[in-house]
N, C-alpha and C. Protein backbone atom coordinates (compact mmCIF):
# COMPACT_ATOMS: atom_id res chain seq x y z
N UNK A 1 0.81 -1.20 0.00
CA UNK A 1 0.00 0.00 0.00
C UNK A 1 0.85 1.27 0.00
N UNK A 2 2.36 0.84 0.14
CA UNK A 2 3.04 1.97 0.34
C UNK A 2 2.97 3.12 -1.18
N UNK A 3 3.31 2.51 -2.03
CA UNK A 3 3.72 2.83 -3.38
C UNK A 3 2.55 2.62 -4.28
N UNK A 4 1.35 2.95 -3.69
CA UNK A 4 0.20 2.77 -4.55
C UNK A 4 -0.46 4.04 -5.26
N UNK A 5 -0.12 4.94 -5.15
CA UNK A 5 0.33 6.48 -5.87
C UNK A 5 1.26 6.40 -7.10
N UNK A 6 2.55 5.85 -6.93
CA UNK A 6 3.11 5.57 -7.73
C UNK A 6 3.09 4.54 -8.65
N UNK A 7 2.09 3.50 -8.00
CA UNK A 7 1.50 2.66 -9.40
C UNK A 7 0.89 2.44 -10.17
N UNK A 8 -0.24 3.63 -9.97
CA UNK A 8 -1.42 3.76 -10.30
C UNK A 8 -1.11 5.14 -11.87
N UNK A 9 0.04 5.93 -10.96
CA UNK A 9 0.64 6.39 -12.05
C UNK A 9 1.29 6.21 -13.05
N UNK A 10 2.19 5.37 -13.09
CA UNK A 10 2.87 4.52 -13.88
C UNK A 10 2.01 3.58 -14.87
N UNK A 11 0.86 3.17 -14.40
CA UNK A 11 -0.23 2.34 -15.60
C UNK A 11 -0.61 3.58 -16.15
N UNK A 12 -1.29 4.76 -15.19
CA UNK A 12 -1.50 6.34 -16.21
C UNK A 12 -0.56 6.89 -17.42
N UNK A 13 0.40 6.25 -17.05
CA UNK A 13 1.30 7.04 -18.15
C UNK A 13 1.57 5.89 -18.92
N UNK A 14 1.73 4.66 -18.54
CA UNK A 14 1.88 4.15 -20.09
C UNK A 14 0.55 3.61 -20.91
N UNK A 15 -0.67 4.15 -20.24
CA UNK A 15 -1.81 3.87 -21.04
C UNK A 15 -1.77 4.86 -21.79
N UNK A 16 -1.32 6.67 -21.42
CA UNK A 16 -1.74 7.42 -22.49
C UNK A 16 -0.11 7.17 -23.47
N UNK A 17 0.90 7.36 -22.86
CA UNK A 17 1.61 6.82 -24.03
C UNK A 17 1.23 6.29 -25.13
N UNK A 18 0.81 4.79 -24.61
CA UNK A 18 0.18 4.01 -25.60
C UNK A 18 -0.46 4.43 -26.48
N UNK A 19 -1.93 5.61 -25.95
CA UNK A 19 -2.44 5.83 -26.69
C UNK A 19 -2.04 7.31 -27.72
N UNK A 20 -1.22 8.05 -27.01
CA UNK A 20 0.02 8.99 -27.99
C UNK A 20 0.47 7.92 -29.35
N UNK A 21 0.83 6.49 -28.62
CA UNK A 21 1.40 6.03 -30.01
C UNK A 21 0.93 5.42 -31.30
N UNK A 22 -0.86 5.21 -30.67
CA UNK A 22 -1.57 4.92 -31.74
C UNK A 22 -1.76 6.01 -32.22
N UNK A 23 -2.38 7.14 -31.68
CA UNK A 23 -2.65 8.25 -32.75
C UNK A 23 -1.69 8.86 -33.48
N UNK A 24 -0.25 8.89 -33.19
CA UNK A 24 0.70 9.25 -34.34
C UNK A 24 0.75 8.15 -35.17
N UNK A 25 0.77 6.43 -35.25
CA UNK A 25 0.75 5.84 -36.02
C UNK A 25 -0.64 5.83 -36.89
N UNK A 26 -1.95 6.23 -36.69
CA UNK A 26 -2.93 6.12 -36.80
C UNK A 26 -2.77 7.39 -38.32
N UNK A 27 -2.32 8.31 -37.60
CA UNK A 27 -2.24 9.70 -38.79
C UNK A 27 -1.35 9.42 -39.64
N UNK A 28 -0.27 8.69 -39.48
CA UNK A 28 0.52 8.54 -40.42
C UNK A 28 0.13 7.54 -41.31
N UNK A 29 -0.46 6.27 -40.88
CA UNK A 29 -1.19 5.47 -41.89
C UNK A 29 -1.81 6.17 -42.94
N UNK A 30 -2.82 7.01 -41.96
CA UNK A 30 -3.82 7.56 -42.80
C UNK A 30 -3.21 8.17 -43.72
N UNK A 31 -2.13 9.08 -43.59
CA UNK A 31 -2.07 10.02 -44.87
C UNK A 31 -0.61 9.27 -45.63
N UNK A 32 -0.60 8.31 -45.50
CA UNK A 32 0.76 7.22 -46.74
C UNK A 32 -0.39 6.98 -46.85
N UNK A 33 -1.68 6.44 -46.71
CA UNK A 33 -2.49 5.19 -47.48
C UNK A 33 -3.58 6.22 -48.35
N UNK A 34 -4.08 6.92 -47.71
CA UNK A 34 -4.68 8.43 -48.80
C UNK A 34 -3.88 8.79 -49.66
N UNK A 35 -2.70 9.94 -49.04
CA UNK A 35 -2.26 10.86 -49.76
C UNK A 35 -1.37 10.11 -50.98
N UNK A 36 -0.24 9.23 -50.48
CA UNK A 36 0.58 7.84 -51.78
C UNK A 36 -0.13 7.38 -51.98
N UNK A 37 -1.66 6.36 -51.67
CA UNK A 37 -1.57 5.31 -52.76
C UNK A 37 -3.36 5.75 -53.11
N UNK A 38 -3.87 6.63 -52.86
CA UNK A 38 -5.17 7.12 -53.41
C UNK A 38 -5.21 8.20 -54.62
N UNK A 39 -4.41 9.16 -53.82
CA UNK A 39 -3.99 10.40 -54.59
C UNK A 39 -2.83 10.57 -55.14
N UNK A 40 -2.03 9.36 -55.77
CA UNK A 40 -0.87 9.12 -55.82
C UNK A 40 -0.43 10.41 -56.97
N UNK A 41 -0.88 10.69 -57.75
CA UNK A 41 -0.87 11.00 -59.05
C UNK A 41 -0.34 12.49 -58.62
N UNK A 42 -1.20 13.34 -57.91
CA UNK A 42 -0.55 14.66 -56.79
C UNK A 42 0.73 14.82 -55.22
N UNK A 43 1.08 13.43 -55.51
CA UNK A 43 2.21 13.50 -54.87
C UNK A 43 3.36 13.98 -55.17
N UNK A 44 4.14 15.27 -54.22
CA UNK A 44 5.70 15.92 -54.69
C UNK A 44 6.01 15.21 -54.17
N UNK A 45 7.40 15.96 -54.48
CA UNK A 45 9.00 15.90 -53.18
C UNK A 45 8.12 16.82 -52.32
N UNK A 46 7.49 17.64 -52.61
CA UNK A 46 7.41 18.42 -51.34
C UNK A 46 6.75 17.39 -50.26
N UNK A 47 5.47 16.58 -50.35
CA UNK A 47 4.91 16.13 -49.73
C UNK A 47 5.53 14.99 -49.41
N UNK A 48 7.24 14.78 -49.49
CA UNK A 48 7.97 13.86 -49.14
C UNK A 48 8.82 14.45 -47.63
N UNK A 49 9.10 15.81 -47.91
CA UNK A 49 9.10 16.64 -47.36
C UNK A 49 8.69 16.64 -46.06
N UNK A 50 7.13 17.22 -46.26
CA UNK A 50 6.19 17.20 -45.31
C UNK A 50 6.17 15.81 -44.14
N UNK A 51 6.26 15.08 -44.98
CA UNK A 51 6.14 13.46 -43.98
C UNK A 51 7.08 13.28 -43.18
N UNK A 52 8.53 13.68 -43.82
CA UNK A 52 9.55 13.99 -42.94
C UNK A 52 9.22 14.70 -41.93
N UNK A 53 9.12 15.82 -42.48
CA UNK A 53 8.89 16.98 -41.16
C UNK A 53 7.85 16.68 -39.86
N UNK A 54 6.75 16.10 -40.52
CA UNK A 54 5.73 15.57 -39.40
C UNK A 54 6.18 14.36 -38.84
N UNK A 55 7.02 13.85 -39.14
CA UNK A 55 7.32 12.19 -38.57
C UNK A 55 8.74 13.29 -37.52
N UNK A 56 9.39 13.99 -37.52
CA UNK A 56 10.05 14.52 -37.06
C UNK A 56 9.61 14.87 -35.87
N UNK A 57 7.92 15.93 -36.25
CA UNK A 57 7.49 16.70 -35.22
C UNK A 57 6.89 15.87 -34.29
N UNK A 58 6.40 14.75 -34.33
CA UNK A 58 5.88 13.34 -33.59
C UNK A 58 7.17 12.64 -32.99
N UNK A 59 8.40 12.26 -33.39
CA UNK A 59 9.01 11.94 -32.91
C UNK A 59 9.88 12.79 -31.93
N UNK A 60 10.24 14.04 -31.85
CA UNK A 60 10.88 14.80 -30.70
C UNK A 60 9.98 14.58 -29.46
N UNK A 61 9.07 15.20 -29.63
CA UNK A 61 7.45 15.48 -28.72
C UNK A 61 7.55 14.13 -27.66
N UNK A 62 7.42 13.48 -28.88
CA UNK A 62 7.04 11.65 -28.14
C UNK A 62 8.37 11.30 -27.28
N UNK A 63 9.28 11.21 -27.29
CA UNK A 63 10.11 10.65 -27.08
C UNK A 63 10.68 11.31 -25.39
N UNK A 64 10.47 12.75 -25.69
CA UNK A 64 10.06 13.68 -24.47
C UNK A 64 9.63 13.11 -24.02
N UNK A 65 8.04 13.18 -24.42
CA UNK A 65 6.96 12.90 -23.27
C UNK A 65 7.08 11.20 -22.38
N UNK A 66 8.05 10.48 -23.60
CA UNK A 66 7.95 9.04 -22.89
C UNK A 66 9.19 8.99 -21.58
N UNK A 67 10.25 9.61 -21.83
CA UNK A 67 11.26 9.62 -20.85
C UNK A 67 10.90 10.76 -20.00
N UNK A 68 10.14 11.59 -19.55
CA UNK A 68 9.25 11.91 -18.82
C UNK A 68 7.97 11.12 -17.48
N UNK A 69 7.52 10.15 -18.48
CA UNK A 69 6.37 9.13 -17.96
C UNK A 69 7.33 8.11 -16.93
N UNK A 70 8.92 7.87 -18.09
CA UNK A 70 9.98 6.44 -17.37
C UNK A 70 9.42 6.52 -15.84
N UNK A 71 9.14 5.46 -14.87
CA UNK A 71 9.01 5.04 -14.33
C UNK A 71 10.54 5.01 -13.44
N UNK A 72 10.88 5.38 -11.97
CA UNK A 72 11.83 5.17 -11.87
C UNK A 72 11.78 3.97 -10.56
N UNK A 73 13.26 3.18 -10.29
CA UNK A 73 13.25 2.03 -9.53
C UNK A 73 14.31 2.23 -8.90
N UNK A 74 14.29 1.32 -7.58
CA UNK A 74 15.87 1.33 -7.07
C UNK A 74 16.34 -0.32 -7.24
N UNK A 75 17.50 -0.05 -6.12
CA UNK A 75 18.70 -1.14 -7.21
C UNK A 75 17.83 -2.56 -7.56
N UNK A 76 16.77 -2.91 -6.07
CA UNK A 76 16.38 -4.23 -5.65
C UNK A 76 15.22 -4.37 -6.91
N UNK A 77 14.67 -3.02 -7.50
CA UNK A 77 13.76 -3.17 -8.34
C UNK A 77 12.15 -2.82 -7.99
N UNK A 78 12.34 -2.28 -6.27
CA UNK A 78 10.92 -1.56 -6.21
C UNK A 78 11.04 -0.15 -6.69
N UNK A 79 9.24 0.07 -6.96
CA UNK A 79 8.57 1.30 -7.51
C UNK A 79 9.26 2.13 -6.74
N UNK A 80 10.29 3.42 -6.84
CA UNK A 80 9.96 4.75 -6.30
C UNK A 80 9.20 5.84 -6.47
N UNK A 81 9.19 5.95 -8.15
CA UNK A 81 8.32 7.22 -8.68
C UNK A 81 7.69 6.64 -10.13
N UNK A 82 6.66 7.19 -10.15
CA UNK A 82 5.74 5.97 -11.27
C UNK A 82 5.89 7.59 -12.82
N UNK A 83 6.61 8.41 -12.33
CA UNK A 83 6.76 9.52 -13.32
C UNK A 83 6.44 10.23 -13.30
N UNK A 84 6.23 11.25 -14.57
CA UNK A 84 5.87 12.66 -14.31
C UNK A 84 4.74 12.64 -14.73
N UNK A 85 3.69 13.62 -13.83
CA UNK A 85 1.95 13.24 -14.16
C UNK A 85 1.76 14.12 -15.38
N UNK A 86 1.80 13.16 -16.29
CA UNK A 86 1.26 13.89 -17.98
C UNK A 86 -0.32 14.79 -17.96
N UNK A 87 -0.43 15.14 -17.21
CA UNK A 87 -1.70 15.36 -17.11
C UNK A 87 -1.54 16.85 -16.51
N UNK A 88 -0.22 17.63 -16.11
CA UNK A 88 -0.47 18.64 -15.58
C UNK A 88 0.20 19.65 -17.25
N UNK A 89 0.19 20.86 -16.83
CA UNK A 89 0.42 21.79 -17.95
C UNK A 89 2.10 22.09 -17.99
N UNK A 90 2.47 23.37 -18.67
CA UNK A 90 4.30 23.76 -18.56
C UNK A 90 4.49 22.59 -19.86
N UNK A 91 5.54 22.55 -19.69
CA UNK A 91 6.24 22.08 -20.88
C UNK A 91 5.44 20.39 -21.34
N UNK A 92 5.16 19.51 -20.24
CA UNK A 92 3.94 18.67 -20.95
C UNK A 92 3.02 19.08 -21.82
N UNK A 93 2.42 20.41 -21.10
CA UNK A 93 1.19 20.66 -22.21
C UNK A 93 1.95 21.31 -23.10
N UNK A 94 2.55 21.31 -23.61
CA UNK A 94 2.87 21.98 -25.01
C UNK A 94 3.70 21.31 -26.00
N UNK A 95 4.00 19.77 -25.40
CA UNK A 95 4.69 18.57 -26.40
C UNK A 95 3.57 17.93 -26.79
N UNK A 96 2.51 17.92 -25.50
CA UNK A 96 0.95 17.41 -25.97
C UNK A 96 0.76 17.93 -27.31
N UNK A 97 0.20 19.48 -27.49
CA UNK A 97 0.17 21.02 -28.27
C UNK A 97 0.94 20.10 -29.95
N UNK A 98 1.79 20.24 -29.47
CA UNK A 98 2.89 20.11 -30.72
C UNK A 98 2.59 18.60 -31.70
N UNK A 99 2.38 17.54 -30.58
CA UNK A 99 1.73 16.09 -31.04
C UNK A 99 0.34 16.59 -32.13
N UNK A 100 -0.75 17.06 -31.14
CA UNK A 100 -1.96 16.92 -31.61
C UNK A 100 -2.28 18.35 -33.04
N UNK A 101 -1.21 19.17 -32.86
CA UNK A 101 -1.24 20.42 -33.98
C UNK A 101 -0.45 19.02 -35.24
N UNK A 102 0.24 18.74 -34.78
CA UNK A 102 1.09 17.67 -36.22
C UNK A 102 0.26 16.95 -36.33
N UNK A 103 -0.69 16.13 -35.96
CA UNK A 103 -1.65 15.11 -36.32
C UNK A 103 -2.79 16.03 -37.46
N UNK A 104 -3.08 17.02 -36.49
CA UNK A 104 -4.17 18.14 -37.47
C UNK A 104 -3.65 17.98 -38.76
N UNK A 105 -2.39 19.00 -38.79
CA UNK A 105 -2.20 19.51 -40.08
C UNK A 105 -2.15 18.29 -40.84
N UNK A 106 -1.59 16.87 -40.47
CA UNK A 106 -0.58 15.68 -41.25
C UNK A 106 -2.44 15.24 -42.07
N UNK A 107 -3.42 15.32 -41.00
CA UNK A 107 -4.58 14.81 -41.95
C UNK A 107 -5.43 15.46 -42.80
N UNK A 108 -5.25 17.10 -42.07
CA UNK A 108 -5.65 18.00 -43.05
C UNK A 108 -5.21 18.22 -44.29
N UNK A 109 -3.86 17.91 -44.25
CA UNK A 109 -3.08 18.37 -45.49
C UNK A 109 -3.35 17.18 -46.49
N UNK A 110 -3.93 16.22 -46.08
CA UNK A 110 -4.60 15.54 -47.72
C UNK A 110 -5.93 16.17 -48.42
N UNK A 111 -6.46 16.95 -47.69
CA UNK A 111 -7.55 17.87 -48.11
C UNK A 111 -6.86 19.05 -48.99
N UNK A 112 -6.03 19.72 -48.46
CA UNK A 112 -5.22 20.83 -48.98
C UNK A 112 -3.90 21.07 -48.52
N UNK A 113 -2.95 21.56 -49.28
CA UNK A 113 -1.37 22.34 -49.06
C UNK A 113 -2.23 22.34 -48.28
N UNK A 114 -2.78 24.00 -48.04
CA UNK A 114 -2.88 25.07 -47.26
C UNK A 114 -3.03 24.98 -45.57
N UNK A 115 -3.17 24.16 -45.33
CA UNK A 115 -3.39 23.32 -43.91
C UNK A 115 -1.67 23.32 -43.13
N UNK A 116 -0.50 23.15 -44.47
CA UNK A 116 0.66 23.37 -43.85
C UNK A 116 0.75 24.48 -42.64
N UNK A 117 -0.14 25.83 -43.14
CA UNK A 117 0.02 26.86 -42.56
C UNK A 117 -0.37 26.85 -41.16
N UNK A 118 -0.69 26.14 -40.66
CA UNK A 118 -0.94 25.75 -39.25
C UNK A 118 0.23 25.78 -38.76
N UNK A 119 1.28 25.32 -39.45
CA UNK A 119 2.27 24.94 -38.11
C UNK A 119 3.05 26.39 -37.49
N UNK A 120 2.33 27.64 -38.41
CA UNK A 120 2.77 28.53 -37.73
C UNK A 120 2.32 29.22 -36.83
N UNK A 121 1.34 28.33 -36.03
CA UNK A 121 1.45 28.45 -34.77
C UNK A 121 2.08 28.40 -33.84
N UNK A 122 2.77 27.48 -33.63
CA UNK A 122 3.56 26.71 -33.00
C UNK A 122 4.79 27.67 -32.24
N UNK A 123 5.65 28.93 -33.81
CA UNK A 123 6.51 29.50 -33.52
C UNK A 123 6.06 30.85 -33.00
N UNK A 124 4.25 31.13 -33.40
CA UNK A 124 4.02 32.32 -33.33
C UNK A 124 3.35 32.30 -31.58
N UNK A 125 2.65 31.07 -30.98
CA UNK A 125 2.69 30.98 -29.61
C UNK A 125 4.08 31.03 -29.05
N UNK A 126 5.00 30.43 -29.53
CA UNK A 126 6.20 30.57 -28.63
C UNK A 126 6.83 31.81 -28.63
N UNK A 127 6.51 32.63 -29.65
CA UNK A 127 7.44 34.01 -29.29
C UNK A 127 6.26 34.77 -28.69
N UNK A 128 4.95 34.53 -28.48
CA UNK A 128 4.00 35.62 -27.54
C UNK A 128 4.58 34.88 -26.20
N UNK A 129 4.56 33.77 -25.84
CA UNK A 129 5.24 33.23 -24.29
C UNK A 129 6.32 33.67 -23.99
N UNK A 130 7.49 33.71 -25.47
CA UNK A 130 8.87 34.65 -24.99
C UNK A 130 8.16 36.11 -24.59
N UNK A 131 7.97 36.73 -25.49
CA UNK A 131 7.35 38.30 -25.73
C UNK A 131 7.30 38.56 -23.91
N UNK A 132 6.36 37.80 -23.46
CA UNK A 132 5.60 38.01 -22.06
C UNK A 132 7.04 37.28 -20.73
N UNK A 133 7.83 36.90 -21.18
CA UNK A 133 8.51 36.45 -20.21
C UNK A 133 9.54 37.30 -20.35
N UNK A 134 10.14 38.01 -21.63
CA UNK A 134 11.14 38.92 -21.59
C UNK A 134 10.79 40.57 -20.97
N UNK A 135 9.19 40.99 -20.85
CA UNK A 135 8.86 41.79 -21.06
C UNK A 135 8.81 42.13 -19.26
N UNK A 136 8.65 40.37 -18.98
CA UNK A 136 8.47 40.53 -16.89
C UNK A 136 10.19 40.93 -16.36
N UNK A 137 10.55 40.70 -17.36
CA UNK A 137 12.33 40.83 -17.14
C UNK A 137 12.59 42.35 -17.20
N UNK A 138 12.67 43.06 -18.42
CA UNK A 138 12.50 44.45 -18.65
C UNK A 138 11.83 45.44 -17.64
N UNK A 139 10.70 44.83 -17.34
CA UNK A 139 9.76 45.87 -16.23
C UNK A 139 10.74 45.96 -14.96
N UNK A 140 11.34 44.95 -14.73
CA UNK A 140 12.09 44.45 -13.67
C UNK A 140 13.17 45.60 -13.12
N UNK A 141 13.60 45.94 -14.16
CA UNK A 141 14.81 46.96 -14.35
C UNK A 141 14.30 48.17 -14.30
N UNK A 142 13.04 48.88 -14.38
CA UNK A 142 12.90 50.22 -14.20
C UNK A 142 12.39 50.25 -12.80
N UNK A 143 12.95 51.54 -12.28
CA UNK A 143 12.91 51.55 -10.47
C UNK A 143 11.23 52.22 -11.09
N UNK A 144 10.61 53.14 -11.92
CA UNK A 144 9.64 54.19 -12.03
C UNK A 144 8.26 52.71 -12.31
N UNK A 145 7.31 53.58 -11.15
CA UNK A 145 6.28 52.83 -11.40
C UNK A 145 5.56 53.43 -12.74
N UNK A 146 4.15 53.14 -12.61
CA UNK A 146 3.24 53.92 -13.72
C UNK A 146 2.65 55.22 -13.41
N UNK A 147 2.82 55.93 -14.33
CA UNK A 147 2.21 56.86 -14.18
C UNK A 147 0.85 57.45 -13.08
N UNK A 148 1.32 58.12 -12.30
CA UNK A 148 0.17 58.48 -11.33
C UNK A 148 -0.92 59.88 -12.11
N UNK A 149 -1.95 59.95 -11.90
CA UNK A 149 -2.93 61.58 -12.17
C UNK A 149 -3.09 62.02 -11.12
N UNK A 150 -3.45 63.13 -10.63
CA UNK A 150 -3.60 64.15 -9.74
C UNK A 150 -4.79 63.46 -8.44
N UNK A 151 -5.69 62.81 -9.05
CA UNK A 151 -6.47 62.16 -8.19
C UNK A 151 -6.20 61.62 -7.77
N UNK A 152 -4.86 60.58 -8.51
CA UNK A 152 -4.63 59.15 -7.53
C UNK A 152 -3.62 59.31 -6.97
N UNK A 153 -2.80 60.58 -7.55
CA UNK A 153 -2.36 60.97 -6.32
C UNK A 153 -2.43 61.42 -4.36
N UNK A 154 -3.35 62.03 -5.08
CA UNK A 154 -3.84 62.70 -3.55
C UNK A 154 -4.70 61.44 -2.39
N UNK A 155 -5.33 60.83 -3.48
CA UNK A 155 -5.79 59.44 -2.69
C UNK A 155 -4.63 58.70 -2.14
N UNK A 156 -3.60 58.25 -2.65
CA UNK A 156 -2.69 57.60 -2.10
C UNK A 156 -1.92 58.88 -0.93
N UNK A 157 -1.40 59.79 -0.88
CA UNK A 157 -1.06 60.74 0.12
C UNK A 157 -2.19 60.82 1.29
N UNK A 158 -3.73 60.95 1.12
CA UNK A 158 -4.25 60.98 1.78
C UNK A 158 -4.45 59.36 3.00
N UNK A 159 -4.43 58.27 2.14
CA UNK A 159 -4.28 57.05 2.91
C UNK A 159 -3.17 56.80 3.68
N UNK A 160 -2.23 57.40 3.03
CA UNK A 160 -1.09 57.71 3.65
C UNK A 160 -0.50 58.08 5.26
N UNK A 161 -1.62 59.59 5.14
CA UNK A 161 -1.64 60.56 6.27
C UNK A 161 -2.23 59.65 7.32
N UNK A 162 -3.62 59.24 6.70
CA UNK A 162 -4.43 58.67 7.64
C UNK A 162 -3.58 57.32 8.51
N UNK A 163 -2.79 56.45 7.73
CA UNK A 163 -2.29 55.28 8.40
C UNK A 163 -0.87 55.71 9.20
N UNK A 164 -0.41 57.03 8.87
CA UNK A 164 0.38 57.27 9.81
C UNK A 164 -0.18 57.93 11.32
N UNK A 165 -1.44 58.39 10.90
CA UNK A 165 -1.62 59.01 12.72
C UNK A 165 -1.67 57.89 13.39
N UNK A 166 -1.98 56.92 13.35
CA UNK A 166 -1.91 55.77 13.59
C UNK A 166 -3.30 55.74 14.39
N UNK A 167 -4.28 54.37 14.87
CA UNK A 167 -5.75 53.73 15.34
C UNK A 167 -5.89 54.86 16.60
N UNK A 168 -7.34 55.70 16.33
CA UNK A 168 -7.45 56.08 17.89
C UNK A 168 -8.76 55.91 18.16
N UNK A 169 -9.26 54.54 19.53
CA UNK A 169 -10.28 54.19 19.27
C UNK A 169 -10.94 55.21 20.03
N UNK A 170 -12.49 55.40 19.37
CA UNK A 170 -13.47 56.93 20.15
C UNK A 170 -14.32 55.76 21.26
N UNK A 171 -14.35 56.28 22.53
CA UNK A 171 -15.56 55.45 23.71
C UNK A 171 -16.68 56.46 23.64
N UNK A 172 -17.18 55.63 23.47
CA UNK A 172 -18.52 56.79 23.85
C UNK A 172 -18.95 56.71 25.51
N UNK A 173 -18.87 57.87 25.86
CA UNK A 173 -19.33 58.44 27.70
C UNK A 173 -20.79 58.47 27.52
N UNK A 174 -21.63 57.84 28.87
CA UNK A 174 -22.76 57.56 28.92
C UNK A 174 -23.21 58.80 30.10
């Protein structure tokens, strides 16, 4: 009963693994057995290309996320840690992100090119997450707050005054 947290996790993570590895094999079937041998006739290099690139973008992601899930043991071979819970956000959710955007485009794109254009998401979320993390850095460095107006001035001076006379409680005489 000790390590029953950690085992319960460890079947969690290699069930969704598992199921990470059907759906990248699942999309990739699909679009070799559509896009080569249906639509063979509109097949490039480019769309040789493409398969690369998406078998690429499935394989970094995955491979992450699986040495992530590893299960760790000590020497004798009991459970210590059943892995990392795939299920929370930070850098999991966004190898998730990267899996399920490459599955999109890999099945969309037997419908149309134009579906490629998805994957510029990917770089255009990551530089709004830089944008916002360089920008907490920058603020960091100016001593000057924001701009005060005349009202909010005097409100803050006036709260001011008041918390320095410091509590004087009134009794009321009967």
């Amino acid at each position: 009963m000790a390590n029953q947290g950690a085992k319960k996790r460890k079947e969690e993570n290699s069930r969704h693994i598992t199921q990470l590895y059907r759906l990248i094999m699942a999309s990739n079937i699909l679009y070799v057995v559509v896009r080569m041998l249906i639509f063979h006739s509109s097949f490039t290099w480019k769309h040789w290309v493409g398969l690369i690139l998406t078998t690429v973008a499935y394989m970094l992601p995955y491979q992450q996320l699986a040495s992530m899930a590893k299960p760790a043991y000590t020497d004798d071979g009991e459970l210590i840690d059943g892995g990392f819970d795939m299920s929370t956000g930070g850098i999991c959710g966004y190898l998730h992100d990267v899996i399920y955007i490459t599955c999109f485009v890999q099945a969309m794109s037997i419908i149309s090119d134009k579906f490629w254009y998805t994957y510029l998401v990917i770089p255009a979320f990551g530089a709004y997450q830089s944008f916002g993390f360089i920008k907490g850095f920058l603020s960091l460095g100016s001593s000057e707050g924001p701009e005060e107006d005349e009202k909010t001035r005097k409100k803050r001076e006036k709260m001011e005054k008041k918390a320095s006379r410091g509590k004087i409680g009134k009794t009321r005489t009967r």
